[in-house]
C-alpha atoms as a PDB file:
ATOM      1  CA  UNK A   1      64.615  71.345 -50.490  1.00  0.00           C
ATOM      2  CA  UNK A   2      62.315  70.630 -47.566  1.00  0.00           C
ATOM      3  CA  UNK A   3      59.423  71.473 -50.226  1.00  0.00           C
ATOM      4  CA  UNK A   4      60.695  69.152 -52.898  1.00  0.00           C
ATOM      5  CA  UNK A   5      60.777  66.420 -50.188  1.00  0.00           C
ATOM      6  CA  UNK A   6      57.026  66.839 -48.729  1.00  0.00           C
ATOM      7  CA  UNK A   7      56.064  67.151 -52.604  1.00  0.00           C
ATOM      8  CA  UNK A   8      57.958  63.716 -53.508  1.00  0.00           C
ATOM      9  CA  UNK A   9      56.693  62.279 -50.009  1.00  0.00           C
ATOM     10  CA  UNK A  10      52.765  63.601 -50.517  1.00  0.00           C
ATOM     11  CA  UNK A  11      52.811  61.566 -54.497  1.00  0.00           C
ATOM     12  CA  UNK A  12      53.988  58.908 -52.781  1.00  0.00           C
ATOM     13  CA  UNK A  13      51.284  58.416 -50.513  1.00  0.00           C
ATOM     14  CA  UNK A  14      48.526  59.218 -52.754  1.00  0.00           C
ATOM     15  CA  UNK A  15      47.136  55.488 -53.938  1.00  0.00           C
ATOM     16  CA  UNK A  16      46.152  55.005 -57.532  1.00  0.00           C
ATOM     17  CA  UNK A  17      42.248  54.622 -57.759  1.00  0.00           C
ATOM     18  CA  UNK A  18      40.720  51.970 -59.353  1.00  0.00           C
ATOM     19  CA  UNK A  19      43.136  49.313 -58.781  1.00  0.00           C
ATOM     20  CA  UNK A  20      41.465  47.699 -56.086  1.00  0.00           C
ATOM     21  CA  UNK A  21      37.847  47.341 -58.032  1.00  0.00           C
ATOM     22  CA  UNK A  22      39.963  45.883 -61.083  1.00  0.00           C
ATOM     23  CA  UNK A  23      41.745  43.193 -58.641  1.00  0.00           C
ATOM     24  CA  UNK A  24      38.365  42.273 -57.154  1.00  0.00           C
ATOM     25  CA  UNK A  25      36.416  41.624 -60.559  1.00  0.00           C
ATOM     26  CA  UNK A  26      38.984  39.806 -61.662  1.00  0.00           C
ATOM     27  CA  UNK A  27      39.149  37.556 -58.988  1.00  0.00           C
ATOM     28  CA  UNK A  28      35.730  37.102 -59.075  1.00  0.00           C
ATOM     29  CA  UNK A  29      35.362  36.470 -62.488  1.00  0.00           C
ATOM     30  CA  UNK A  30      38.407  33.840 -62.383  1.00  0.00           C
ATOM     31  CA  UNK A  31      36.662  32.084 -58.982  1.00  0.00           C
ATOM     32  CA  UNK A  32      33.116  31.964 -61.823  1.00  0.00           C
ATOM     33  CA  UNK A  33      35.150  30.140 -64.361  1.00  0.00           C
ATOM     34  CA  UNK A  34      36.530  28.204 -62.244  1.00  0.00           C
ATOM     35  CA  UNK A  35      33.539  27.038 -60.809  1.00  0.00           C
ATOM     36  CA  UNK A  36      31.916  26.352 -64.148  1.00  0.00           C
ATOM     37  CA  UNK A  37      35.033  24.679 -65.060  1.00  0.00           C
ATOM     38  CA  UNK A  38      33.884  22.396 -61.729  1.00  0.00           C
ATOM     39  CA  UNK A  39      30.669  22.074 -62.540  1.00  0.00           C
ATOM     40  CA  UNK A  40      30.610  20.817 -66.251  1.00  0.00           C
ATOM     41  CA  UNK A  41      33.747  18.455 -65.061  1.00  0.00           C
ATOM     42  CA  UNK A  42      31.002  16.349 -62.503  1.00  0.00           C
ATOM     43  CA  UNK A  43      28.445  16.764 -64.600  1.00  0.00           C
ATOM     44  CA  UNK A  44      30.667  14.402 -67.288  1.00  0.00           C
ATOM     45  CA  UNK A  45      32.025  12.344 -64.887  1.00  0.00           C
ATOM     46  CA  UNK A  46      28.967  11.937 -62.714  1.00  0.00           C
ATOM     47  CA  UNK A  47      26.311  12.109 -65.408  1.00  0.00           C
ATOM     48  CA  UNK A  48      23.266   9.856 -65.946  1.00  0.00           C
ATOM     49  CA  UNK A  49      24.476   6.549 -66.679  1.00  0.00           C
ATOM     50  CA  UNK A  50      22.926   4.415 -69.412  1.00  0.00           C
ATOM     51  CA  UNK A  51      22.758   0.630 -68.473  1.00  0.00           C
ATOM     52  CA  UNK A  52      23.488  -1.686 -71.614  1.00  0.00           C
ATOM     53  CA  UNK A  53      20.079  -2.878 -73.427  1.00  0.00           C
ATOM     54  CA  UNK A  54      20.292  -6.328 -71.618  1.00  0.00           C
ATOM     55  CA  UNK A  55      20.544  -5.192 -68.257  1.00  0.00           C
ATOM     56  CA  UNK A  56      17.626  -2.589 -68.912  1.00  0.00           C
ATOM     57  CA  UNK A  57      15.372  -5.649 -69.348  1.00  0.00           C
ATOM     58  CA  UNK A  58      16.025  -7.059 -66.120  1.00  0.00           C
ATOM     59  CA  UNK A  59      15.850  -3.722 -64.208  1.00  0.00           C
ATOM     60  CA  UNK A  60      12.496  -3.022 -66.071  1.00  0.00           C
ATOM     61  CA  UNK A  61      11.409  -6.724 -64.914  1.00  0.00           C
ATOM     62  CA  UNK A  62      12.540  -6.526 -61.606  1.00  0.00           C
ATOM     63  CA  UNK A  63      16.038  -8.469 -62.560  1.00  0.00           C
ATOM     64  CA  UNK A  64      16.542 -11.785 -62.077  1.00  0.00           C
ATOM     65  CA  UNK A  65      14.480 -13.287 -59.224  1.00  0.00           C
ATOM     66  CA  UNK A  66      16.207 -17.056 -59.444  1.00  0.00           C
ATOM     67  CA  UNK A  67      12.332 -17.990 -61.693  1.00  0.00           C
ATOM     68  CA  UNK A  68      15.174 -19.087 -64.754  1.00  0.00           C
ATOM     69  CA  UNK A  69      18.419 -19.681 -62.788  1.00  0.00           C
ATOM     70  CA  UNK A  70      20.626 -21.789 -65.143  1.00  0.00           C
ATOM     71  CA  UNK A  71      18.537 -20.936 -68.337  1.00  0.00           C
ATOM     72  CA  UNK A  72      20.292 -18.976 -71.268  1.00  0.00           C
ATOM     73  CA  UNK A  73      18.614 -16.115 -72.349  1.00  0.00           C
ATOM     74  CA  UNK A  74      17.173 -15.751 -75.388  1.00  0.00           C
ATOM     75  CA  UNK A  75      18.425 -13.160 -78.152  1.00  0.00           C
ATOM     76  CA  UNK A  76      15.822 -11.445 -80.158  1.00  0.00           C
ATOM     77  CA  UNK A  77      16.415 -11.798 -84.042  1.00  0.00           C
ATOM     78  CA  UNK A  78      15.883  -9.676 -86.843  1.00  0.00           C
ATOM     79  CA  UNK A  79      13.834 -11.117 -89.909  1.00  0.00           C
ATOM     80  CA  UNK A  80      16.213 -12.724 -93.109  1.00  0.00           C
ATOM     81  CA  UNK A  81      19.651 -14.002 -91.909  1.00  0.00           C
ATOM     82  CA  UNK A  82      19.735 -12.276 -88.202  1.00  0.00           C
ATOM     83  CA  UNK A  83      21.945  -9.675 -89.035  1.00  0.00           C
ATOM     84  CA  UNK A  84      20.829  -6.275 -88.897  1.00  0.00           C
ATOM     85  CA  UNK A  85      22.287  -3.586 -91.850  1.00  0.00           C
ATOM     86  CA  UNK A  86      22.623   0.157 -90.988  1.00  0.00           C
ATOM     87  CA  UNK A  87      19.606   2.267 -92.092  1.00  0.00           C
ATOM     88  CA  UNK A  88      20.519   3.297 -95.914  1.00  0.00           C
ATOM     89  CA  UNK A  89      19.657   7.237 -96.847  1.00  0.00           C
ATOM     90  CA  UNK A  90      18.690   8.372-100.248  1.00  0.00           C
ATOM     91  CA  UNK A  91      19.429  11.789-100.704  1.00  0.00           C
ATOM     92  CA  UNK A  92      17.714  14.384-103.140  1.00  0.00           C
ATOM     93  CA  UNK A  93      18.696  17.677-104.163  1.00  0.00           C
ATOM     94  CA  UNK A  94      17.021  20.970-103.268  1.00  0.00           C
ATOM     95  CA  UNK A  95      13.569  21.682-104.117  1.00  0.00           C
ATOM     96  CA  UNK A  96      12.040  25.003-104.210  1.00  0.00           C
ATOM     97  CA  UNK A  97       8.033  24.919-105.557  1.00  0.00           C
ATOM     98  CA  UNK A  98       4.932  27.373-105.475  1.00  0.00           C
ATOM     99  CA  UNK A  99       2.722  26.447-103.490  1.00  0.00           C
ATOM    100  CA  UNK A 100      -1.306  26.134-104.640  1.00  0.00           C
ATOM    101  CA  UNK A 101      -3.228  29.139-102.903  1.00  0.00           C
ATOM    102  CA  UNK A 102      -2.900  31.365-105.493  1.00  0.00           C
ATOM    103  CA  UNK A 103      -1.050  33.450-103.427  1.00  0.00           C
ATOM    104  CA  UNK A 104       2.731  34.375-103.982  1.00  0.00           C
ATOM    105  CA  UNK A 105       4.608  31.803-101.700  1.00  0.00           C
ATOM    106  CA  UNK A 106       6.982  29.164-102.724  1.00  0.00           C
ATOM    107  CA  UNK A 107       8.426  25.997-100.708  1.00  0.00           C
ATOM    108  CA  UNK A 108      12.098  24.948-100.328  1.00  0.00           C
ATOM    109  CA  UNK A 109      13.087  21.999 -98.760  1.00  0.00           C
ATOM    110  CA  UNK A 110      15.478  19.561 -98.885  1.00  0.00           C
ATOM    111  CA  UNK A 111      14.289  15.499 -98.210  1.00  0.00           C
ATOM    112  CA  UNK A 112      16.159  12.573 -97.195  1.00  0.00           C
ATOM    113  CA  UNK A 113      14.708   9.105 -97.723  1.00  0.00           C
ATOM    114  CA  UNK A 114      15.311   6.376 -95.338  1.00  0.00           C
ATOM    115  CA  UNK A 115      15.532   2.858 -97.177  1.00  0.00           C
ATOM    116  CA  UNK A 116      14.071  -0.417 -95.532  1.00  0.00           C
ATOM    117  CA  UNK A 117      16.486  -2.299 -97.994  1.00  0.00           C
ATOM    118  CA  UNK A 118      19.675  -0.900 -99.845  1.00  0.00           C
ATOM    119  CA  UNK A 119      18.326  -2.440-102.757  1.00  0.00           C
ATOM    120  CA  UNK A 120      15.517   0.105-103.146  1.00  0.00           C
ATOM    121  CA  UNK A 121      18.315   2.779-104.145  1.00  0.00           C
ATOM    122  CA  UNK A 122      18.673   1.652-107.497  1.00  0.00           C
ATOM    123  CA  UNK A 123      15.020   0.890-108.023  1.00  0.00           C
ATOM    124  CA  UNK A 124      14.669   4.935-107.279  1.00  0.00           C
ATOM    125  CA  UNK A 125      18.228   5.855-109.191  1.00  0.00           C
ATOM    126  CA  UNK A 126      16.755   4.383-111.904  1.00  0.00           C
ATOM    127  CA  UNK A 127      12.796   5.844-112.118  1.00  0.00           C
ATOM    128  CA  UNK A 128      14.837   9.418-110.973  1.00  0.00           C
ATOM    129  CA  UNK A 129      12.985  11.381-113.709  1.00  0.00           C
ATOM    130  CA  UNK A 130       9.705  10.182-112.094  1.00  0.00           C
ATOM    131  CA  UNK A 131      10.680  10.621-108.811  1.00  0.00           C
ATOM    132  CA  UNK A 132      11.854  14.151-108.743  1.00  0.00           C
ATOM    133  CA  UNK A 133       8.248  15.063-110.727  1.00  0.00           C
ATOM    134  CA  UNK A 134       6.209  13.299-108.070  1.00  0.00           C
ATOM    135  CA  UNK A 135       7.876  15.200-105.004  1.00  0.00           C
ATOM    136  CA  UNK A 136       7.481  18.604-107.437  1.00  0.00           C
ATOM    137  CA  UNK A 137       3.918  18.007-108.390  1.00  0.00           C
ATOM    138  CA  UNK A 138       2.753  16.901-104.716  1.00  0.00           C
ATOM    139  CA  UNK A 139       4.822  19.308-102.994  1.00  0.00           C
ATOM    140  CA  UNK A 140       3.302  22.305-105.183  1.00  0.00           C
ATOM    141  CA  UNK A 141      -0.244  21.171-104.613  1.00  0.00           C
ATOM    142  CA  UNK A 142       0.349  21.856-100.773  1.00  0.00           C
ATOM    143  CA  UNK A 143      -0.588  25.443 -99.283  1.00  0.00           C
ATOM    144  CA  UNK A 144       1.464  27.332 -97.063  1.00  0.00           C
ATOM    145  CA  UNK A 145      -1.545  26.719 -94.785  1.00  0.00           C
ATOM    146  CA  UNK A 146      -1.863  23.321 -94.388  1.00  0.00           C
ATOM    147  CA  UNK A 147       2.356  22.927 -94.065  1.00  0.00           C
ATOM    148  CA  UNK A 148       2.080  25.679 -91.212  1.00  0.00           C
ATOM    149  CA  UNK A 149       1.744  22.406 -88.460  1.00  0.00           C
ATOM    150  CA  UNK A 150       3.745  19.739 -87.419  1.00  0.00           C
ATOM    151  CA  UNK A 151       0.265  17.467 -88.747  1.00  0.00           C
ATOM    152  CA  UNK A 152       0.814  18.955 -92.128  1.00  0.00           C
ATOM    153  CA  UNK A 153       4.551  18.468 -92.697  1.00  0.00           C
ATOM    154  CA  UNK A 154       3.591  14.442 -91.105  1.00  0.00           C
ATOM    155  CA  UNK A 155       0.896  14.364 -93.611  1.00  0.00           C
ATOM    156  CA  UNK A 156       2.850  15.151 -96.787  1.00  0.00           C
ATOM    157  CA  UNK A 157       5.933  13.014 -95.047  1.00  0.00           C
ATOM    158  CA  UNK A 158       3.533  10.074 -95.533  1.00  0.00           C
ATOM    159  CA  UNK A 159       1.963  10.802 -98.727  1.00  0.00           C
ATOM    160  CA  UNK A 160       5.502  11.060-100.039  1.00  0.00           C
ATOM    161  CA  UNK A 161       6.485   7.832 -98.772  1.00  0.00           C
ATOM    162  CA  UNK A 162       3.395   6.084-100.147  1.00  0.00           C
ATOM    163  CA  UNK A 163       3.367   7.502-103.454  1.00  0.00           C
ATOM    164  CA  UNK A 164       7.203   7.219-103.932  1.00  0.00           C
ATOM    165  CA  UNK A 165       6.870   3.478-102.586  1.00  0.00           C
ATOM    166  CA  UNK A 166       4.111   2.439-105.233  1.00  0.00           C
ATOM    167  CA  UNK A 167       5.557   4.073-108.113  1.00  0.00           C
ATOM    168  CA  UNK A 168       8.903   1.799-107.281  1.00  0.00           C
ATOM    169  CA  UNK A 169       6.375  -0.728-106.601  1.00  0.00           C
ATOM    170  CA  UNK A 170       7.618  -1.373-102.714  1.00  0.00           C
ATOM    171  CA  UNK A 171       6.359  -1.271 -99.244  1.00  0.00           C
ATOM    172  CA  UNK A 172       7.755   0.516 -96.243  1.00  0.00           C
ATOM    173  CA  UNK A 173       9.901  -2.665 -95.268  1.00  0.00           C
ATOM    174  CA  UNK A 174      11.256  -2.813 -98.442  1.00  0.00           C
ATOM    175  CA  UNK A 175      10.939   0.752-100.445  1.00  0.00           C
ATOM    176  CA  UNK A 176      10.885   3.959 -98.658  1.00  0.00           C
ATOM    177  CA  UNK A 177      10.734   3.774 -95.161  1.00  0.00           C
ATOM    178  CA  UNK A 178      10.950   7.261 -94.006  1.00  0.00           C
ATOM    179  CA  UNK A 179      10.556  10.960 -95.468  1.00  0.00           C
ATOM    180  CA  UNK A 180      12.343  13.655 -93.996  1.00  0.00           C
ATOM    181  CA  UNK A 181      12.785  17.097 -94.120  1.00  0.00           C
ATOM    182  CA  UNK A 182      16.270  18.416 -93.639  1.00  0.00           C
ATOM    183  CA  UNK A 183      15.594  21.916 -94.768  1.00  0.00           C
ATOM    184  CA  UNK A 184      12.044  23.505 -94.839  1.00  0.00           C
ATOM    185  CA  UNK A 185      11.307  27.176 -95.661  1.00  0.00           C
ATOM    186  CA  UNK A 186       8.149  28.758 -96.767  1.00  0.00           C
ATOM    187  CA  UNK A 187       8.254  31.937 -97.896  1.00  0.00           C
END
């Protein structure tokens, strides 16, 4: 019985390994999220504050020094009836094109056309036929070299725009504005 007892007594002494490591990562790893946790919280709350666009002027101008004390300031106005539209977006479907070179590569891309007026939508709905072989033909005359820069992809971002604006027979403020490339993969 005496045996059984220093048995049952030396088990109980014995400490299970490992439980002290597992304690101590966790607690570190709970004090890490919790100071992330901290971090991103003051970073929101204490972030970089934007001032409005007519206090920017007078902090850019040294504010106001008393020069027009009593004088209204005066709003900046848009051409045409002083209200300003959202920018309008024409979209156009996929296009995938091989490109000159002789070599095996093709283009896909997908372009989005920002509108000066909304009007210029149906002027392009209407000429789509001619639009959609215009972006194919100038698109495929391209080579994978000349797209391989940020100056090449600006380059045939402007052609676009110009050719697409005089077949509709607009400008930029009226026609196409913008070209842009949502997707672009050469292969």
């Amino acid at each position: 019985m005496a045996e059984e007892t220093s048995a049952a007594a030396g088990h109980a002494e014995t400490p299970k390994k490992g439980g002290g490591a597992v304690k101590l990562i966790l607690v570190a790893v709970i004090a890490a999220l919790l100071t992330a946790g901290a971090a991103v919280a003051v970073f929101f709350m204490l972030g970089e504050k934007q001032p409005d666009a007519e206090h920017a002027d007078e902090a850019s101008d040294g504010g106001d020094q008393g020069d027009e004390h009593g004088k209204k300031k005066k709003k900046k106005k848009k051409k045409g009836d002083g209200e300003e539209h959202p920018p309008a977006y024409f979209k156009l479907e996929q296009m995938t094109v091989n490109l000159a070179g002789g070599k095996d590569h093709f283009l896909a891309t997908n372009l989005e056309l920002r509108l000066g007026e909304p009007e210029a939508e149906k002027l392009l709905s209407a000429r789509m036929p001619e639009v959609k072989n215009l972006v194919l033909l100038t698109l495929s005359a391209q080579t994978p070299e000349a797209l391989a820069n940020l100056e090449g992809k600006t380059a045939l971002a402007q052609k676009l725009r110009d050719d697409l604006n005089a077949l509709i027979d607009q400008d930029e403020d009226t026609g196409v504005a913008d070209v842009f490339f949502t997707s672009f993969i050469i292969q």
